[in-house]
C-alpha atoms as a PDB file:
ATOM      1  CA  UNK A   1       2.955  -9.504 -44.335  1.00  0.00           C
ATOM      2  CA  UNK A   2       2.969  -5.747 -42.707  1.00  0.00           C
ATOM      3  CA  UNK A   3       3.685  -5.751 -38.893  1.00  0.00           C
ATOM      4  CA  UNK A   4       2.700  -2.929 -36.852  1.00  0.00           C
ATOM      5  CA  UNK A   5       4.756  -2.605 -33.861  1.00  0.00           C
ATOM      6  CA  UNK A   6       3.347  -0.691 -30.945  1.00  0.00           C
ATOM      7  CA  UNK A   7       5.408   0.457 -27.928  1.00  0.00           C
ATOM      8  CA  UNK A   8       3.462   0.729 -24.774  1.00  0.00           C
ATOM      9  CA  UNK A   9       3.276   3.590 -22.457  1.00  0.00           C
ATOM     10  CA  UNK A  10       5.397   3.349 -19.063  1.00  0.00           C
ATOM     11  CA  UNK A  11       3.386   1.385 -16.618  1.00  0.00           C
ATOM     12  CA  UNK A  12       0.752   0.059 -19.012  1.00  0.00           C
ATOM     13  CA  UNK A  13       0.155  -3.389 -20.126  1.00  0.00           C
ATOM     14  CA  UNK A  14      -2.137  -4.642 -23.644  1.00  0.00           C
ATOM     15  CA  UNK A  15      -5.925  -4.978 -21.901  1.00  0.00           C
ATOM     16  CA  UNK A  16      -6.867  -8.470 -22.547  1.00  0.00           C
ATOM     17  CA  UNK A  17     -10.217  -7.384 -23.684  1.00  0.00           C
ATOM     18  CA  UNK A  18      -8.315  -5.613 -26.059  1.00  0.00           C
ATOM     19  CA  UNK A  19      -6.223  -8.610 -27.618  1.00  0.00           C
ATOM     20  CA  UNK A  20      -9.726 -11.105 -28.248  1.00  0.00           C
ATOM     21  CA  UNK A  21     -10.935  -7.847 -30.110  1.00  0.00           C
ATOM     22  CA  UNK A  22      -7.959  -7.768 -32.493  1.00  0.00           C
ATOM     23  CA  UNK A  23      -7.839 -11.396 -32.636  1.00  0.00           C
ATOM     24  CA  UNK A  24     -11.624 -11.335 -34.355  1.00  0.00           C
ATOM     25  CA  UNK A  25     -10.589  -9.382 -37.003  1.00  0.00           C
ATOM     26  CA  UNK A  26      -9.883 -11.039 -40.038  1.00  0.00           C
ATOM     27  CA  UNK A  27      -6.667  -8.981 -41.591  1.00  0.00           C
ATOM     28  CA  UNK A  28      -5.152  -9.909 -38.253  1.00  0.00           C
ATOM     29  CA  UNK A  29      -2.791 -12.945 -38.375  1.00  0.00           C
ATOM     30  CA  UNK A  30      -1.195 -12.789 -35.264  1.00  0.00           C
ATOM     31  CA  UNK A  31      -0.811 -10.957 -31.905  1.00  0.00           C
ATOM     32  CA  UNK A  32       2.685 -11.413 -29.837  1.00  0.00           C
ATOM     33  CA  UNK A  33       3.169  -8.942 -26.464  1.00  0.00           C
ATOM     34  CA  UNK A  34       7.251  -9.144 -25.641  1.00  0.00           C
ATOM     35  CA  UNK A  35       7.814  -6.754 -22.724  1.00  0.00           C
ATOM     36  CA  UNK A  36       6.257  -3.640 -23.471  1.00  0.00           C
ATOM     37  CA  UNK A  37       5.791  -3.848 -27.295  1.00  0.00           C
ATOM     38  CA  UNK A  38       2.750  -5.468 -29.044  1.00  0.00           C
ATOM     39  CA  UNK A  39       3.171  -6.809 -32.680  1.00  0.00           C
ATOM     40  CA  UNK A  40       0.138  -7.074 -34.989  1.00  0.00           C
ATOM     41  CA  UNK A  41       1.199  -9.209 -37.725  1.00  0.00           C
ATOM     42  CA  UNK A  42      -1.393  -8.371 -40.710  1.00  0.00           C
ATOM     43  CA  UNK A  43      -2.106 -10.410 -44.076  1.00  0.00           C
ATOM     44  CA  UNK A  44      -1.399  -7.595 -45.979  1.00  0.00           C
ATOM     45  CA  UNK A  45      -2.694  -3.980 -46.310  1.00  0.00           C
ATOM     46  CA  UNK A  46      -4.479  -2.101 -49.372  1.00  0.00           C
ATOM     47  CA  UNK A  47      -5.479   1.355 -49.828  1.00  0.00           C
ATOM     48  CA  UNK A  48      -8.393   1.262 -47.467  1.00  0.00           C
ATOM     49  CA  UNK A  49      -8.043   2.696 -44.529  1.00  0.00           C
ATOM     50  CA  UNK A  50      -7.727   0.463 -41.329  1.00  0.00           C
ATOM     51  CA  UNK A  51      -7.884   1.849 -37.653  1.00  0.00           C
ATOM     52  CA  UNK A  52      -6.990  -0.330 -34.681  1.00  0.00           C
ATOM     53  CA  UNK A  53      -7.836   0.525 -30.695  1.00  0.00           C
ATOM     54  CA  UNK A  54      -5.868  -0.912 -28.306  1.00  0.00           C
ATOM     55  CA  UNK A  55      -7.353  -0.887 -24.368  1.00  0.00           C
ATOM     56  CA  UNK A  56      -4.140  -0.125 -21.988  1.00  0.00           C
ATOM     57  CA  UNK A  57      -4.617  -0.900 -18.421  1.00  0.00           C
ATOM     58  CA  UNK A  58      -2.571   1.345 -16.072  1.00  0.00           C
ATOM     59  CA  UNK A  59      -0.585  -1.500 -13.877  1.00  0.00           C
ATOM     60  CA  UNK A  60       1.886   1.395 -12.282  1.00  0.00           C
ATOM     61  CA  UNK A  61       1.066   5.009 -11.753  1.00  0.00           C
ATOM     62  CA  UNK A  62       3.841   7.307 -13.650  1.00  0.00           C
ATOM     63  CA  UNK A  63       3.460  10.872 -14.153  1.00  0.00           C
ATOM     64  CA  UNK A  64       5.139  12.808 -16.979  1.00  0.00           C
ATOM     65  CA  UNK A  65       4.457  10.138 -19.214  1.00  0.00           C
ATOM     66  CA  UNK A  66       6.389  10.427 -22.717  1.00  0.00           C
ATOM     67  CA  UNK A  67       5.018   9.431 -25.732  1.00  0.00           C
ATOM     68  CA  UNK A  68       5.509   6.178 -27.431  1.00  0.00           C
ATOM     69  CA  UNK A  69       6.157   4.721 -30.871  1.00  0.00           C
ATOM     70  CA  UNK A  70       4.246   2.888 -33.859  1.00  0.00           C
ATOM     71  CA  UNK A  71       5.686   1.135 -36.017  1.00  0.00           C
ATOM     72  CA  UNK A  72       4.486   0.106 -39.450  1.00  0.00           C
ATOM     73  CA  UNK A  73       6.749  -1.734 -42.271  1.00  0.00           C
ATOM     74  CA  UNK A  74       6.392  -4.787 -44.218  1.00  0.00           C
ATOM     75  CA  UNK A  75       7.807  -7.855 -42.670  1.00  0.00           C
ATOM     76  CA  UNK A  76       9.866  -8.526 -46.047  1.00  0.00           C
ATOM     77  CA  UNK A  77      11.404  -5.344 -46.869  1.00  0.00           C
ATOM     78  CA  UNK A  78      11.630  -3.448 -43.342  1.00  0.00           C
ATOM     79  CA  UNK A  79      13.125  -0.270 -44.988  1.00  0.00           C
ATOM     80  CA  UNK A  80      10.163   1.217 -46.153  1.00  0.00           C
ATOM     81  CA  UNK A  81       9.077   1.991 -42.141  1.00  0.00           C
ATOM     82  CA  UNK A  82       7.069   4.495 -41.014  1.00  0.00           C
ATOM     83  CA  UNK A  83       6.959   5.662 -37.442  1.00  0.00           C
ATOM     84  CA  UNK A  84       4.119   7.300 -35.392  1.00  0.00           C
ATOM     85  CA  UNK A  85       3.510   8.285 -31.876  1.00  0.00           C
ATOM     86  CA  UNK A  86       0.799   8.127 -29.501  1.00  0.00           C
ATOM     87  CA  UNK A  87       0.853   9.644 -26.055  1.00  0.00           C
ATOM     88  CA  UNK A  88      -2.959   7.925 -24.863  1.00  0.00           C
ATOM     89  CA  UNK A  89      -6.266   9.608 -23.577  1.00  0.00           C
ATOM     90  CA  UNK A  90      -6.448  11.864 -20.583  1.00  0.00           C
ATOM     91  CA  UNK A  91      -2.336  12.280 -20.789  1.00  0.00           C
END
């Protein structure tokens, strides 16, 4: 199982529109939002590519917004992670 953990952006929350669309897809076991992280718990991943869009909704206005973190590793052997950021649209 491969979990990609995605930290939100200060004053955003996970769109609920969002979560049904990630929910429909079928390499998607699982959804969990704990604070300001969302964890996509995936059957497993191959060497296709994959892309995933997550909706934010601004719920408090911030300004100088940093940029947040992905995570990617296999549930099982967490050592092999690899780490992205993101800093959203119009930032």
């Amino acid at each position: 199982m491969v979990i990609v953990e995605v930290s939100l952006l200060s004053g955003f929350v996970l769109a609920p529109a969002s979560r049904m669309l990630l929910e429909r897809r079928t390499i998607v076991k699982k959804i969990e939002v704990k604070a300001s992280v969302v964890y996509i718990y995936l059957e497993k991943l191959n060497d296709e590519s994959q892309t995933f869009i997550l909706q934010l909704e601004q719920v408090i206005p911030m300004k100088n917004l940093k940029p947040a973190t992905i995570k990617v590793y296999d549930y099982y052997q967490p050592g092999g992670l690899q780490i992205a950021s993101y800093s959203g649209v119009g930032s």
